[in-house]
Protein backbone atom coordinates (compact mmCIF):
# COMPACT_ATOMS: atom_id res chain seq x y z
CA UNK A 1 -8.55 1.62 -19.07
CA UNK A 2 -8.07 -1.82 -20.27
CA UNK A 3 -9.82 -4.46 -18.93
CA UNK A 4 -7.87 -7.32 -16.54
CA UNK A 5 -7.63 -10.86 -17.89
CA UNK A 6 -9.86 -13.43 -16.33
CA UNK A 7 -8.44 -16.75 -14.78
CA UNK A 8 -10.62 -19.11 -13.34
CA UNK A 9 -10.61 -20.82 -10.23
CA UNK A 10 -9.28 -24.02 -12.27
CA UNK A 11 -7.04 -22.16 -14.12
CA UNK A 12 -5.88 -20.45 -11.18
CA UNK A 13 -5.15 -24.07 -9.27
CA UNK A 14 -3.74 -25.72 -12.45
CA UNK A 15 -1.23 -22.70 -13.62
CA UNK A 16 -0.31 -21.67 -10.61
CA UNK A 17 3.23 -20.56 -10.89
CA UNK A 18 2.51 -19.57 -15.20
CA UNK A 19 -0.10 -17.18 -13.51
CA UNK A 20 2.21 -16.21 -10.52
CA UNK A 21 4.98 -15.25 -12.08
CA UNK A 22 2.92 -13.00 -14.23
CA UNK A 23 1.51 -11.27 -11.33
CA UNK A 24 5.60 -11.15 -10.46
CA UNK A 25 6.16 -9.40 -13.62
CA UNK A 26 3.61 -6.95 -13.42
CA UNK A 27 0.14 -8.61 -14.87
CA UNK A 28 -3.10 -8.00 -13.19
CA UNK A 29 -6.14 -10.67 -13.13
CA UNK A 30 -9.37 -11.06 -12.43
CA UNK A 31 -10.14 -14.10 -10.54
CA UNK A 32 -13.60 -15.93 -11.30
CA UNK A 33 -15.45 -18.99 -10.07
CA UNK A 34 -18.84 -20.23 -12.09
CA UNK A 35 -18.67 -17.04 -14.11
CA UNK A 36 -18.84 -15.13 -11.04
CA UNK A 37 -15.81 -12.61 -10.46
CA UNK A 38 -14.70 -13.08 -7.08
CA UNK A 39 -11.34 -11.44 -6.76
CA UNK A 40 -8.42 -9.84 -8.08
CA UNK A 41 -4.68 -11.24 -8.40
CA UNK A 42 -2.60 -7.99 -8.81
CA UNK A 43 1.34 -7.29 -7.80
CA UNK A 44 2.31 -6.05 -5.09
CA UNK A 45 4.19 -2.18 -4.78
CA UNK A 46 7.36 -2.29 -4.48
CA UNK A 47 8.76 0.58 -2.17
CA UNK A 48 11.62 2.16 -2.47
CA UNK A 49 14.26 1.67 0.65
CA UNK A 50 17.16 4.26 -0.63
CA UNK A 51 16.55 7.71 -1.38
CA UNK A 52 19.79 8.97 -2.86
CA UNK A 53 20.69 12.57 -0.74
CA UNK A 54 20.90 15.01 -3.94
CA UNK A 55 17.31 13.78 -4.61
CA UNK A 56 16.35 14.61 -0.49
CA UNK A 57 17.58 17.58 -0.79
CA UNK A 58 16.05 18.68 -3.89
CA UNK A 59 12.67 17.52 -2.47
CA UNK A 60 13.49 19.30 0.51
CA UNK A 61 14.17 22.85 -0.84
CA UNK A 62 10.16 22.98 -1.21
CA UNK A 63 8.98 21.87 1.87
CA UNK A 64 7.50 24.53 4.70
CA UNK A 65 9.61 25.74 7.61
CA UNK A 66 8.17 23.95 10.75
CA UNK A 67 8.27 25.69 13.96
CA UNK A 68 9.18 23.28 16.12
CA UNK A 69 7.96 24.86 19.26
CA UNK A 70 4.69 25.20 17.71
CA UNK A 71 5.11 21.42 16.76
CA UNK A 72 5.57 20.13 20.19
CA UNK A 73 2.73 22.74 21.49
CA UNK A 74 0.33 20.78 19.08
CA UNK A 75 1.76 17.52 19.87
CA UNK A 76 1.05 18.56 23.72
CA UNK A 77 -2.30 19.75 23.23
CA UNK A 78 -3.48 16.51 21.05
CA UNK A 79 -2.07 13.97 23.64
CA UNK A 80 -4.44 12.91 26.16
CA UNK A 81 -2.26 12.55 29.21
CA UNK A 82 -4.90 10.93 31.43
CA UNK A 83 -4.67 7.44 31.72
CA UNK A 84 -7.16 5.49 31.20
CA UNK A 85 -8.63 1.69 31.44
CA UNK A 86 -8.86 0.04 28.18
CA UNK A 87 -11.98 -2.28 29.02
CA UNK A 88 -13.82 0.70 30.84
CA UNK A 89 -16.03 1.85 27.80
């Protein structure tokens, strides 16, 4: 595991979009301040919105039966179907 660059503070408030769109590309770093590590700059997942269907349904052909009477049962027996005042605790 390789090690993530360090930027300082400075650095950090001087480079600002250099360092940025790094971090947009894909670059990780290590944020310091007086030789101190204080955080990390890293880039954010991006999730997926589409799933194409022949890939579902391949995913799919693995997946467990679910009974869905036995479902609902469980989703019955985990609700808690008294109400119940928030601020009484």
């Amino acid at each position: 595991m390789t090690a993530q660059p360090e930027v300082t503070q400075r650095d950090l408030r001087n480079r600002s979009k250099e360092i940025m769109d790094a971090v947009e590309s894909g670059r990780s770093f290590t944020v310091t301040r007086d030789g101190h590590e204080i955080g990390e700059l890293i880039p954010l997942r991006r999730r997926r919105r589409f799933v194409a269907r022949a890939e579902f349904v391949a995913t799919s052909r693995n997946a467990a039966q679910v009974d869905i009477d036995a479902f609902r049962a469980d989703q019955e027996a985990a609700l808690d179907q008294e109400p119940r005042n928030p601020y009484e605790q």
